[in-house]
C-alpha atoms as a PDB file:
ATOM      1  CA  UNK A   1       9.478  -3.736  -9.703  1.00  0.00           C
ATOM      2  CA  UNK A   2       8.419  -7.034 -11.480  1.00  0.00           C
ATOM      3  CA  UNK A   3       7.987  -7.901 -15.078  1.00  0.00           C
ATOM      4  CA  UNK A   4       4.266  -9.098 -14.573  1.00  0.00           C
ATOM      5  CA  UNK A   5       0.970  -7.409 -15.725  1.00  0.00           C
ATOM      6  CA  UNK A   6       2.174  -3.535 -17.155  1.00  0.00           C
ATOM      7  CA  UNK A   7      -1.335  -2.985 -15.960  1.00  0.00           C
ATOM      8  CA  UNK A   8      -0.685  -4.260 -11.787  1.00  0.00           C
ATOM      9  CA  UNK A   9       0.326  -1.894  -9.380  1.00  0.00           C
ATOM     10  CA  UNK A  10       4.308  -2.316  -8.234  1.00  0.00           C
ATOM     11  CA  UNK A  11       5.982  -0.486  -5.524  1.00  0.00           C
ATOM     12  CA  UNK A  12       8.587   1.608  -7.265  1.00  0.00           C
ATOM     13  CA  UNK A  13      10.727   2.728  -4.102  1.00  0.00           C
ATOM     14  CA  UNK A  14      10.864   2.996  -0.441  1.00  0.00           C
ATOM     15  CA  UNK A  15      13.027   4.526   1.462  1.00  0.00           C
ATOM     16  CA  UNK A  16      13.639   6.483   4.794  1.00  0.00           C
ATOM     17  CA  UNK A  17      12.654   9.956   4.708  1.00  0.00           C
ATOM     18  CA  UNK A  18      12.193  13.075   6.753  1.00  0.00           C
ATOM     19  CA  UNK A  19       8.546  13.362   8.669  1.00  0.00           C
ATOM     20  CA  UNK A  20       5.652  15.116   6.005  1.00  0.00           C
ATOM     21  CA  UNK A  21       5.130  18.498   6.854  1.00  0.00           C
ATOM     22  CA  UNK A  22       3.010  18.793   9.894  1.00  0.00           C
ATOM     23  CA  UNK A  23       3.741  15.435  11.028  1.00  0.00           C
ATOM     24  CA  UNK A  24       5.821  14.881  14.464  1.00  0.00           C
ATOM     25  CA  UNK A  25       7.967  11.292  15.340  1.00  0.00           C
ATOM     26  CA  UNK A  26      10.589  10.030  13.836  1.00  0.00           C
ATOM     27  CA  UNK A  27      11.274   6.316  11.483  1.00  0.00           C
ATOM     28  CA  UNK A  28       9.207   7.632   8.450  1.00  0.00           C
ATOM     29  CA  UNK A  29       9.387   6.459   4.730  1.00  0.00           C
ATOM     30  CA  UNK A  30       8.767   7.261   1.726  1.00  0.00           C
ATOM     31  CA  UNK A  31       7.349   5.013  -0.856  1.00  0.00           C
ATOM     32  CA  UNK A  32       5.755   5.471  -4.735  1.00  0.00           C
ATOM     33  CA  UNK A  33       3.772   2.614  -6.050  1.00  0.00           C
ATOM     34  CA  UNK A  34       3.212   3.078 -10.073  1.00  0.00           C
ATOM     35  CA  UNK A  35       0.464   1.648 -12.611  1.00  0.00           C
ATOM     36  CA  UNK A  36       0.852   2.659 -16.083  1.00  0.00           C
ATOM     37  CA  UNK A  37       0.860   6.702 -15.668  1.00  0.00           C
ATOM     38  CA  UNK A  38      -0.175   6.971 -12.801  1.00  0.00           C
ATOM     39  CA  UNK A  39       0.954   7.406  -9.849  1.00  0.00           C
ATOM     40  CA  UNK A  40       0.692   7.051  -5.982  1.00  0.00           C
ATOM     41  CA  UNK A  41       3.104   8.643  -3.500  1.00  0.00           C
ATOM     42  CA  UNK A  42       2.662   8.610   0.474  1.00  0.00           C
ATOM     43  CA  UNK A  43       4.427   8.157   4.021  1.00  0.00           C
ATOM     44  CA  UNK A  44       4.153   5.732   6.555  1.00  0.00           C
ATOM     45  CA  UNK A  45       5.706   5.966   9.519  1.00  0.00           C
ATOM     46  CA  UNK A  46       7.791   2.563  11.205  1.00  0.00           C
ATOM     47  CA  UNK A  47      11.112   0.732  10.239  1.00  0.00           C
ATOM     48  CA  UNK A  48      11.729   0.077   6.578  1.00  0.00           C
ATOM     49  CA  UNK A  49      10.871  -3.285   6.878  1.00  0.00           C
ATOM     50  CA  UNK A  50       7.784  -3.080   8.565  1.00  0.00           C
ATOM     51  CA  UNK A  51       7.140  -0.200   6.088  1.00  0.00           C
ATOM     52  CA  UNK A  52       7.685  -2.243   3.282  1.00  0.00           C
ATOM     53  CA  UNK A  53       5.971  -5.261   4.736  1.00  0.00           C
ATOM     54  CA  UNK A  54       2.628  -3.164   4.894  1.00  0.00           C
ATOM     55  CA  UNK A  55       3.027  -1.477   1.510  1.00  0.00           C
ATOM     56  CA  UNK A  56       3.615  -4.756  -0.457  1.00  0.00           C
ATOM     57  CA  UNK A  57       0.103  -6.265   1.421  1.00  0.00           C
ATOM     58  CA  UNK A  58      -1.318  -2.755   0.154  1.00  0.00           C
ATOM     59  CA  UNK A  59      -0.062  -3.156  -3.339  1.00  0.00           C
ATOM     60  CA  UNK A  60      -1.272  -6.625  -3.403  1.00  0.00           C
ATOM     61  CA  UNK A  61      -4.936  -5.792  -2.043  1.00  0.00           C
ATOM     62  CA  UNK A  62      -4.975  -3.105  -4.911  1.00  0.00           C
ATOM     63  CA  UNK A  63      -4.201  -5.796  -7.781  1.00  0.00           C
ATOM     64  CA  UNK A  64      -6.324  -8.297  -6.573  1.00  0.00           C
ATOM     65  CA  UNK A  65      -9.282  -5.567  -6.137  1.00  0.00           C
ATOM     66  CA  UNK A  66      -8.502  -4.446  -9.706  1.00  0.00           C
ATOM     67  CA  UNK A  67      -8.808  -7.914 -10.899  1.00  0.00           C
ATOM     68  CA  UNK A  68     -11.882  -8.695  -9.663  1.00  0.00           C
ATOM     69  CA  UNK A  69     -10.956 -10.640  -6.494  1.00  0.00           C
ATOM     70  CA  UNK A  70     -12.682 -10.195  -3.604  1.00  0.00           C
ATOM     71  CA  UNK A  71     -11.455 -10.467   0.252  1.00  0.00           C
ATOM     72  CA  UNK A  72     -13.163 -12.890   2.363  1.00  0.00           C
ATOM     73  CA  UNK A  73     -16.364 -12.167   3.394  1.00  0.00           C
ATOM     74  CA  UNK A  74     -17.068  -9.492   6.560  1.00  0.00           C
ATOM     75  CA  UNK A  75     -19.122 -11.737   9.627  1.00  0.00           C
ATOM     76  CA  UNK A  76     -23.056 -10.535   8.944  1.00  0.00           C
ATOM     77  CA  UNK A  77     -24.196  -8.327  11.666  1.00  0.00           C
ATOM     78  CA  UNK A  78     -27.010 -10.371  13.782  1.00  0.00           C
ATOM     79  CA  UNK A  79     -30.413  -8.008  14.005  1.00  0.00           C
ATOM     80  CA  UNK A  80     -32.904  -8.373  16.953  1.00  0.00           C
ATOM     81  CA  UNK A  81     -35.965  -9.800  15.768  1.00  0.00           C
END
């Protein structure tokens, strides 16, 4: 966790865990991302570092779409005139 905005989303843990109920493979984690009270638990299923790679880009996203940036801009579909 980092000492920035108390109001940004920070990855709290991640670790290796057992597959979720209902779930079949094997490499799973765990992880808990936190803002303020609340709070958002899940699994993902790889290595711990690819894990972690894709939950920091997540967390990141999350801020940046709670601050008001936006991502770049999606191609416009071409119509048939």
């Amino acid at each position: 966790m980092t000492d920035e905005d108390p109001q940004n989303y920070e990855i709290e843990t991640i670790q290796r865990a057992d597959a979720p109920v209902g779930a079949e493979g094997s490499a799973w984690c765990r992880y808990v991302i936190k803002r303020g009270d609340s709070t958002i638990r899940g699994y993902r299923q790889g290595s711990l570092k690819a894990v972690t790679l894709e939950i920091k880009e997540m967390v990141e996203l999350m801020n940046d779409r709670r601050s008001g940036k936006r991502s770049p801009a999606a191609p416009k579909k071409r119509t048939k005139h």
